[in-house]
Protein backbone atom coordinates (compact mmCIF):
# COMPACT_ATOMS: atom_id res chain seq x y z
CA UNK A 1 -38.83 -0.75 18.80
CA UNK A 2 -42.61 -0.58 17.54
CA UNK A 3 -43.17 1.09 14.51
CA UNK A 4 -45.38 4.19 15.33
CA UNK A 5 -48.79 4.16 13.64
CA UNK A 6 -48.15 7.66 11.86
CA UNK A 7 -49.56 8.63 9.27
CA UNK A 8 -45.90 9.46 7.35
CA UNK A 9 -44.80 5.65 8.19
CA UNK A 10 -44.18 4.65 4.73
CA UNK A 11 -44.01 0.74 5.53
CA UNK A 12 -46.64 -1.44 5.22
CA UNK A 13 -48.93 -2.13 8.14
CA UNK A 14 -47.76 -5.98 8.70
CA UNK A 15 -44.55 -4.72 10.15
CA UNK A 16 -44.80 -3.79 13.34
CA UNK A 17 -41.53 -4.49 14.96
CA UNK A 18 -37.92 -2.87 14.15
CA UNK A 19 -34.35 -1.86 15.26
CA UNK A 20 -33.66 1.60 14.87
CA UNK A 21 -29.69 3.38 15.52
CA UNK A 22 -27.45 6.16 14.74
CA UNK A 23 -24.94 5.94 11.97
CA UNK A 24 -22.63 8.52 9.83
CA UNK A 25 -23.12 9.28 6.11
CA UNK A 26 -20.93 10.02 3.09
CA UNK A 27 -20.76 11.32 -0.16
CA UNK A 28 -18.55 9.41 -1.54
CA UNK A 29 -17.60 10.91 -4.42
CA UNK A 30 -16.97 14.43 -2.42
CA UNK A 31 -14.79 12.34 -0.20
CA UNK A 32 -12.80 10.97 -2.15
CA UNK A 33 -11.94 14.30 -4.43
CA UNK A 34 -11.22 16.42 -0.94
CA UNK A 35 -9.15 13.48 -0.10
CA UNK A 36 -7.35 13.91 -3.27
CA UNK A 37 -7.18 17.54 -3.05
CA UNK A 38 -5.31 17.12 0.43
CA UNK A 39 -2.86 15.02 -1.12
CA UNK A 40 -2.37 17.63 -3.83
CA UNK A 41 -1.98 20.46 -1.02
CA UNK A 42 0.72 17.98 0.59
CA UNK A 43 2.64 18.05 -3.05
CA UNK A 44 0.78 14.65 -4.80
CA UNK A 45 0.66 15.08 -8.38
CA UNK A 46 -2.41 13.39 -9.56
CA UNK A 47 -3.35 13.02 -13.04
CA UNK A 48 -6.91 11.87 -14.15
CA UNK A 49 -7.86 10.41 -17.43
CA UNK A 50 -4.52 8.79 -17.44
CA UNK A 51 -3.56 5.71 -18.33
CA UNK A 52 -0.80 3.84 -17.61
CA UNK A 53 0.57 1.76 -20.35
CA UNK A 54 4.21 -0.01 -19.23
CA UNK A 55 6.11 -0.33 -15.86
CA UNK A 56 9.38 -1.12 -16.09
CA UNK A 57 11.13 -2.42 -12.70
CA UNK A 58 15.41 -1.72 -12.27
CA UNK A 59 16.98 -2.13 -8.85
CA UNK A 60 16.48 1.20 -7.66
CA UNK A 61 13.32 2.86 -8.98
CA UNK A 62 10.29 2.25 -11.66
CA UNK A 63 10.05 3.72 -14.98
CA UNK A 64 6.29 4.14 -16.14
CA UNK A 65 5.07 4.98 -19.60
CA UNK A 66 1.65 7.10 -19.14
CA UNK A 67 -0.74 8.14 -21.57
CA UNK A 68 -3.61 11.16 -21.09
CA UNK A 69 -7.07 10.94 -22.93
CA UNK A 70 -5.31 13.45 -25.21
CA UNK A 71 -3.09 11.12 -26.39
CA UNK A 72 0.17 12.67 -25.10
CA UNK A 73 2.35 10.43 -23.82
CA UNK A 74 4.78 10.72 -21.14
CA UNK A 75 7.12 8.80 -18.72
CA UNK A 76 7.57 9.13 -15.22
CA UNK A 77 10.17 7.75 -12.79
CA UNK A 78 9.64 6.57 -8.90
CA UNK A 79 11.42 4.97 -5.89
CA UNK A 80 8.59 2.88 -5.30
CA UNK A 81 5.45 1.42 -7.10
CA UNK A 82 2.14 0.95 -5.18
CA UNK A 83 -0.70 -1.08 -7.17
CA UNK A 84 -3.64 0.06 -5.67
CA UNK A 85 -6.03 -0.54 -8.30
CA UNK A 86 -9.07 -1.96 -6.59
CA UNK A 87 -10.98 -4.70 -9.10
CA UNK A 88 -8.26 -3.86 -12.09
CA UNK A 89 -5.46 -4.91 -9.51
CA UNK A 90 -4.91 -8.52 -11.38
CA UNK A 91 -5.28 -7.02 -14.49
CA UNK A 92 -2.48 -4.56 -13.30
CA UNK A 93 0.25 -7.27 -12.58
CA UNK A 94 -0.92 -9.17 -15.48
CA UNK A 95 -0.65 -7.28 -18.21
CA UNK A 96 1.23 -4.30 -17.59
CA UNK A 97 3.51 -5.63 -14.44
CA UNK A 98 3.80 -8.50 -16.02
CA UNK A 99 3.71 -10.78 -12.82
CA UNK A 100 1.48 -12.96 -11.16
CA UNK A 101 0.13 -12.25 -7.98
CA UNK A 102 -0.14 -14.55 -5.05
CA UNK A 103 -3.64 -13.33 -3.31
CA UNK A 104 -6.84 -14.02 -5.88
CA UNK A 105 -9.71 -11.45 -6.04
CA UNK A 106 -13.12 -12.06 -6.05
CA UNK A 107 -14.76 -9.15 -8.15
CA UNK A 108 -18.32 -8.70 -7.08
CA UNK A 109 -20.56 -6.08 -9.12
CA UNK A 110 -23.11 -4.05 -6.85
CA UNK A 111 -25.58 -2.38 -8.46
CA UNK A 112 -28.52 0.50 -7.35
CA UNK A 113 -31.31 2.57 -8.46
CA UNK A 114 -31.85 6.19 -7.81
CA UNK A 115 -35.34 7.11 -7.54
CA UNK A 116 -37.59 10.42 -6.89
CA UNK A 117 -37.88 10.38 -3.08
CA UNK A 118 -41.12 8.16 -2.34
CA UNK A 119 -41.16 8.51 1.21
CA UNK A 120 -42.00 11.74 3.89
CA UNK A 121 -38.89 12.36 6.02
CA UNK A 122 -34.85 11.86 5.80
CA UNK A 123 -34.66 8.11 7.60
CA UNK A 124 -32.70 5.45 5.99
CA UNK A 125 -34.13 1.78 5.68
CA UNK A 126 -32.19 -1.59 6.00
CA UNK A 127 -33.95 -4.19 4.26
CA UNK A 128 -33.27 -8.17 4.82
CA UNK A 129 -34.68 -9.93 1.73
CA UNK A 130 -35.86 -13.42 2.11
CA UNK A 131 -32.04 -14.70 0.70
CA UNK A 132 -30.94 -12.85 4.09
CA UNK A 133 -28.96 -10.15 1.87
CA UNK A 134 -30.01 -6.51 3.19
CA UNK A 135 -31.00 -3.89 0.64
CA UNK A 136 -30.68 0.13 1.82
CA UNK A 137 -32.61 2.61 0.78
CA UNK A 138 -31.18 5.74 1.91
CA UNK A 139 -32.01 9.60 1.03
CA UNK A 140 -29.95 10.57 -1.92
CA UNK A 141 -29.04 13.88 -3.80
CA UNK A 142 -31.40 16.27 -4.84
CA UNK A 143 -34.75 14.84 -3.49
CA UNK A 144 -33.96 11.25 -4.72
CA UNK A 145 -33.95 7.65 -2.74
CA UNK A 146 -30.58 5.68 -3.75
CA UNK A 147 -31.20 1.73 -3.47
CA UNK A 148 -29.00 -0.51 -3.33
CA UNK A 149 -26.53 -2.84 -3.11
CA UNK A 150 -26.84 -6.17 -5.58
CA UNK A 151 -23.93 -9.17 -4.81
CA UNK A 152 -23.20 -11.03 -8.04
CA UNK A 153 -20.02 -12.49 -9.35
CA UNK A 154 -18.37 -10.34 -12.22
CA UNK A 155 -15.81 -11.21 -14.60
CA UNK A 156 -14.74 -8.58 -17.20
CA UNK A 157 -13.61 -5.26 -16.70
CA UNK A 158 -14.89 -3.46 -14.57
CA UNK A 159 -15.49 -0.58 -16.71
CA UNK A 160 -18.10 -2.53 -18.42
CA UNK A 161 -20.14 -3.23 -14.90
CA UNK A 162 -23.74 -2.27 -15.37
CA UNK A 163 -27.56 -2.39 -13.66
CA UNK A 164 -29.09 -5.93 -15.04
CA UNK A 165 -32.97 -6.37 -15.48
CA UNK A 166 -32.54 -9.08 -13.03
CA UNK A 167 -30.96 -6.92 -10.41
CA UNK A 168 -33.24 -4.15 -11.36
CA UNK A 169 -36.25 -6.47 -10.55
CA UNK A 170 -34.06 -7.62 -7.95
CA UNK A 171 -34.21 -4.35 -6.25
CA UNK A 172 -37.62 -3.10 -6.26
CA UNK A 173 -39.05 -6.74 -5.47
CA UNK A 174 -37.01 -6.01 -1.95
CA UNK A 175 -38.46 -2.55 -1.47
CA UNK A 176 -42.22 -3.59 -2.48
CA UNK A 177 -41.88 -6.13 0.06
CA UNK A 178 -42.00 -3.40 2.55
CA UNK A 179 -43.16 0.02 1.48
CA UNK A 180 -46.39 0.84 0.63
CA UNK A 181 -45.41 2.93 -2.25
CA UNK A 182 -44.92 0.12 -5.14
CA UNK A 183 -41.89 0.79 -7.19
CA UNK A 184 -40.66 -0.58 -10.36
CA UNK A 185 -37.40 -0.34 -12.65
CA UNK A 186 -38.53 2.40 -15.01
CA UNK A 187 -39.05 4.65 -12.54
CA UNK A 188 -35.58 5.21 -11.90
CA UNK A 189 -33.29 8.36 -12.85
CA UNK A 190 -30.54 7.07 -12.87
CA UNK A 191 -29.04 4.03 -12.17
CA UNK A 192 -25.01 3.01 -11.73
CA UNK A 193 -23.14 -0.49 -10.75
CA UNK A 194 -19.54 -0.48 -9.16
CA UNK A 195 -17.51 -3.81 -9.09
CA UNK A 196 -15.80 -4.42 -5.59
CA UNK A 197 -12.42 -6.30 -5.16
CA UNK A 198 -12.91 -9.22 -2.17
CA UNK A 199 -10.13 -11.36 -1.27
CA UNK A 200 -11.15 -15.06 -2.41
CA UNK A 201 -12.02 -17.72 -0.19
CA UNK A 202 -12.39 -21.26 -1.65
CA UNK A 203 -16.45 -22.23 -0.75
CA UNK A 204 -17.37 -18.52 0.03
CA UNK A 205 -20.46 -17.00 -1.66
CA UNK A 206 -20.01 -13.54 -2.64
CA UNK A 207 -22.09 -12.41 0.51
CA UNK A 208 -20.01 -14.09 2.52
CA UNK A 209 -16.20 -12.56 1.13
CA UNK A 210 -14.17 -10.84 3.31
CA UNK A 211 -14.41 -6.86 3.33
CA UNK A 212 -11.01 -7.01 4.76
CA UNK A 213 -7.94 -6.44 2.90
CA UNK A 214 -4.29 -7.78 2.50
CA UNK A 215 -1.09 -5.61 1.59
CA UNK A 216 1.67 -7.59 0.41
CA UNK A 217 5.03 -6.21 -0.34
CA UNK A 218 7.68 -7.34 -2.86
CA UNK A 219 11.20 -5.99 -2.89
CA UNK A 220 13.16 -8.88 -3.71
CA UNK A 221 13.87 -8.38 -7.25
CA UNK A 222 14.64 -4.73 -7.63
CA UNK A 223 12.98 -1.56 -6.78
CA UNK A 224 9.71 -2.40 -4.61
CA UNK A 225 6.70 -2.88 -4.69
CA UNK A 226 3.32 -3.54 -2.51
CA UNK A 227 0.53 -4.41 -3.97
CA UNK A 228 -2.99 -3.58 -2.09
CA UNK A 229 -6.01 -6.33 -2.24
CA UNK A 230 -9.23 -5.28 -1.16
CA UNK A 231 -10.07 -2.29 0.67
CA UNK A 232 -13.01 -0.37 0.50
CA UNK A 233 -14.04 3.44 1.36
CA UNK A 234 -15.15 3.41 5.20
CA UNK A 235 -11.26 1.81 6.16
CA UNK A 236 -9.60 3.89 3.74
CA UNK A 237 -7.85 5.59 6.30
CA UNK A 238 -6.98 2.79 8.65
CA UNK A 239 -5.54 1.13 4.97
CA UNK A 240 -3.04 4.43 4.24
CA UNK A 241 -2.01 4.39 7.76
CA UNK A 242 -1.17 0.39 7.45
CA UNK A 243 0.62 0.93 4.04
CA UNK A 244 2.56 3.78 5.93
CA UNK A 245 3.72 1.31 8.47
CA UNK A 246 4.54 -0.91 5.56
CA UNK A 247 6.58 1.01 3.56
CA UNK A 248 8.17 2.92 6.26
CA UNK A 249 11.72 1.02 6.10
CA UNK A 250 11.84 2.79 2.25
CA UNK A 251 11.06 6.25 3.38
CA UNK A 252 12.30 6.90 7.25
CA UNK A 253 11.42 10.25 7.10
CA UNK A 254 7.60 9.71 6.88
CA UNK A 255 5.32 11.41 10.04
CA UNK A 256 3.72 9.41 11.95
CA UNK A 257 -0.01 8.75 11.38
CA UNK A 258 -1.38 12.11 11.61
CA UNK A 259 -4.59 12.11 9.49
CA UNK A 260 -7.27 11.37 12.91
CA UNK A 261 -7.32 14.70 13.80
CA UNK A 262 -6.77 17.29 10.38
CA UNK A 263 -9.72 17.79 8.53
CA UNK A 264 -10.05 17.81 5.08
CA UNK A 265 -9.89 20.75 2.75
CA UNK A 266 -12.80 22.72 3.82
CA UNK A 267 -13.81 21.07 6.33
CA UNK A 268 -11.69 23.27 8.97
CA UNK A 269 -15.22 25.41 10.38
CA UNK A 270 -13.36 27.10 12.89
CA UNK A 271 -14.94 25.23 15.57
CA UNK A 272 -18.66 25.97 14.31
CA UNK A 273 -21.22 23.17 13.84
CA UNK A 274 -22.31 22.83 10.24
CA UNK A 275 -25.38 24.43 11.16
CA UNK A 276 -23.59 27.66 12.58
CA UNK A 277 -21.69 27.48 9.85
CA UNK A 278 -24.75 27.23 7.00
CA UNK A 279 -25.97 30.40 9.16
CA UNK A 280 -22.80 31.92 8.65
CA UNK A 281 -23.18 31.63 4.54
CA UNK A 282 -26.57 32.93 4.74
CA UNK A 283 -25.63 35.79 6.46
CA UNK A 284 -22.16 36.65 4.25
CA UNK A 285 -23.97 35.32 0.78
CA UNK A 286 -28.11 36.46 1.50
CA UNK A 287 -28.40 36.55 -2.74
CA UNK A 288 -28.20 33.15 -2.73
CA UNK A 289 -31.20 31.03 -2.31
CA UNK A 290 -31.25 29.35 0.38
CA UNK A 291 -30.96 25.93 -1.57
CA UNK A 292 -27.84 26.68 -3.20
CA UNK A 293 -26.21 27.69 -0.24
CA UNK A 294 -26.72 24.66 1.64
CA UNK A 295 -25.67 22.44 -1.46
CA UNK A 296 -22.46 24.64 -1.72
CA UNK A 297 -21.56 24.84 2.03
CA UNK A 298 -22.44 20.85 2.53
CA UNK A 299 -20.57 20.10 -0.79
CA UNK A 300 -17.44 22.38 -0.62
CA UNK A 301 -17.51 23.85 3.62
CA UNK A 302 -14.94 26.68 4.17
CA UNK A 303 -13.91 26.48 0.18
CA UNK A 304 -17.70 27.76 -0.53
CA UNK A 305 -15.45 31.55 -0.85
CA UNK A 306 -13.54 29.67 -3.35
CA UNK A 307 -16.54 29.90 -5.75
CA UNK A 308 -18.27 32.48 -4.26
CA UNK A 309 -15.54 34.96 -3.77
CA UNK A 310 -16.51 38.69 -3.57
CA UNK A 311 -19.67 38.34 -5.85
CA UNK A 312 -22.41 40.34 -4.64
CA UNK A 313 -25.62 39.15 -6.90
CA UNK A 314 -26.01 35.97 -8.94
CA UNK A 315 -25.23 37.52 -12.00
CA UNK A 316 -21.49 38.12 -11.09
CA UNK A 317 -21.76 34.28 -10.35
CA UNK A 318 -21.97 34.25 -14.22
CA UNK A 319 -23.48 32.22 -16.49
CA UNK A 320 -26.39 29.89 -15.02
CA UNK A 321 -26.10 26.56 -16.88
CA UNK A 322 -29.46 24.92 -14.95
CA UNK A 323 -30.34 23.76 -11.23
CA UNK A 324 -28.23 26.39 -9.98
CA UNK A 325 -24.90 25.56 -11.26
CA UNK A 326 -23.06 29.18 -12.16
CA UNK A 327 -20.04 29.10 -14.09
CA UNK A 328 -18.18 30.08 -10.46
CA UNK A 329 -18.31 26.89 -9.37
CA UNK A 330 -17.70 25.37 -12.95
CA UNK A 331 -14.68 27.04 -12.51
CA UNK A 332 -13.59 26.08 -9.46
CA UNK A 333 -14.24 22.75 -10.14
CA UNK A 334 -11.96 23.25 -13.83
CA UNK A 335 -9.23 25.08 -11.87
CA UNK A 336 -9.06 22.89 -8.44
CA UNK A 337 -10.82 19.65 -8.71
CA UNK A 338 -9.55 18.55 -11.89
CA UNK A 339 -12.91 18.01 -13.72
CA UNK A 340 -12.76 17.99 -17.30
CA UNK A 341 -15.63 17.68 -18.64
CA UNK A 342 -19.70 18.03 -18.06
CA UNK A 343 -19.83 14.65 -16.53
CA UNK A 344 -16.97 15.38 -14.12
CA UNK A 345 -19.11 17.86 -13.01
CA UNK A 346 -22.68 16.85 -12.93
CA UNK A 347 -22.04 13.07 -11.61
CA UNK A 348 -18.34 13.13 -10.15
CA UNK A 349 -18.77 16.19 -8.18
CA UNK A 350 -21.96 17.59 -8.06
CA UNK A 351 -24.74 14.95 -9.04
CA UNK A 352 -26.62 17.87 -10.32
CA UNK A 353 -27.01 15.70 -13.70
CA UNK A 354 -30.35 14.19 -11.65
CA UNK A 355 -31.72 17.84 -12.47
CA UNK A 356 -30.00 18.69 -15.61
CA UNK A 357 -31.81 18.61 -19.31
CA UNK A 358 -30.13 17.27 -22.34
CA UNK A 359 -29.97 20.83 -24.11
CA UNK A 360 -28.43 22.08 -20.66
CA UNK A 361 -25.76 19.60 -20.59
CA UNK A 362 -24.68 20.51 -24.17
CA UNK A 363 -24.47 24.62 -22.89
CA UNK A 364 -22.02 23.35 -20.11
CA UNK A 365 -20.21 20.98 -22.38
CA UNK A 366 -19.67 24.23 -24.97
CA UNK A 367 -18.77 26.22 -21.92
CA UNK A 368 -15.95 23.68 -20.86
CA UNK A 369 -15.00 23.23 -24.56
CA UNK A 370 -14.02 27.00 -25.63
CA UNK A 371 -12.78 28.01 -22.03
């Protein structure tokens, strides 16, 4: 396509040419917790800020030794073990398996900026760089621009992955190529790195890893187990259906793949579009500005009565702790989402920490603290 001379074209004028097509979005963090809460609805337990200190294997189940950020310690017993552990899978069978596993991991760290929104309108931008690596910069929470991703080689743990000055540079060197709007590292608001786990290939540069993944399943010295390398969010599905199939001669009484067509907690709209649906909340919640409700219905869908309930006026909502976070919805996210402190809320689950104050943090962290 040409690039149309608008005014609002935030590129520079030396581009003239482009590709332009439809794609879905995410957030990821949203998707993953309603995922989890499914799991819980189906009878998962789950337990965050856990960690899991010995495994022990006998011929017919697993004995695990867990410890919570409490301190309390506790064992658990199961049929089968599933590592699925992402960049800490190696470490898993190292040091707390005690095995050695026969597919090596590449761990990559990807890195981004989050920036106020420099840019009129809600398109997202695929960059190529000169190295041939693409950089997106794509609308983000709260009026922000998320950019991102870096590919560099990362050895450590993962826990310790972080935004370089290099890749920072990196970054807005990519974006200034194109925009018109020069950006540089200290504007950003936030910034985050995430290490993915990419099956090794001997001569491969970390662009060039596989995205794939490979489940490999061990049963041949007591109780089993299958150990999951690689993965990553947009196949999740397709990689529980495959570990289904794999472990299906353990538990014959599992369904058949059944997740294509059941939607998520909340996301069951009783056949309304999202925007019928957004109408909808206006009409049964009109005290609520018409911000919050479309953060709440787009975060949380049918579950919006969840938090909202029968309130009538913000102040039943209860206490407002800043950018329109009541103590509802802190609730709800206590009681159901298993958030457990003030950055469980305001990065895990909400984001709303791009708009919160230090002094407002520490009223939510009270809040959460004498509960």
């Amino acid at each position: 396509m040409i690039f149309s001379p608008s005014r609002n074209n935030p590129l520079k004028e030396t581009f003239k040419h482009g590709f332009r097509y439809s794609d879905c979005w995410v957030d990821d963090a949203r998707l993953v917790v309603l995922t989890a809460v499914s799991a819980a609805k189906l009878g998962a337990r789950l337990l965050t800020h856990t960690t899991c200190q010995t495994l022990n294997r006998y011929q017919n189940h697993w004995q695990a030794t867990l410890s919570h950020a409490s301190n309390a310690e506790f064992t658990l017993h199961a049929k089968m073990l599933i590592n699925a552990t992402g960049p800490w899978v190696d470490h898993t069978a190292k040091h707390v398996l005690k095995i050695e596993n026969n597919h090596h991991l590449q761990k990559i760290k990807g890195s981004h900026l989050v920036v106020p929104k420099f840019y009129a309108g809600d398109h997202a931008y695929i960059l190529q760089h000169t190295d041939q690596r693409i950089v997106f910069v794509l609308p983000f929470a709260h009026d922000t621009t998320l950019i991102g991703t870096t590919d560099i080689p990362f050895e450590g743990d993962p826990h310790d992955a972080h935004l370089s000055r290099e890749e920072a540079t990196y970054l807005c060197t990519v974006v200034n190529h194109y925009f018109k709007q020069p950006l540089t590292p200290s504007d950003a608001l936030w910034q985050f790195s995430g290490v993915r786990a990419l099956v090794a290939k001997r001569g491969k540069s970390a662009t060039a890893l596989s995205r794939d993944y490979v489940l490999e399943i061990n049963a041949s010295s007591g109780a089993p187990l299958l150990t999951i390398f690689g993965g990553k969010i947009t196949t999740h599905r397709q990689l529980a259906s495959h570990t289904l199939d794999k472990i299906k001669a353990f538990f014959p009484h599992l369904k058949a793949n059944w997740t294509a067509t059941v939607p998520l907690p909340g996301g069951d709209l009783q056949g309304l579009t999202f925007m019928a649906f957004l109408k909808q909340c206006h009409t049964r919640y009109p005290f609520l500005t018409e911000k919050m409700t479309y953060r709440l219905a787009r975060a949380y869908g049918s579950r919006i009565d969840l938090i909202v309930g029968n309130a009538t006026t913000l102040a039943k909502l209860g206490t407002c702790f800043g950018a329109e976070l009541y103590a509802a919805e802190v609730d709800y996210l206590l009681n159901h989402e298993w958030a457990t402190c003030a950055k469980d809320i305001l990065w895990r689950r909400t984001k709303l920490g791009l708009l919160f104050k230090p002094e407002q943090v520490l009223g939510l962290e009270q809040y959460i603290m004498h509960r």
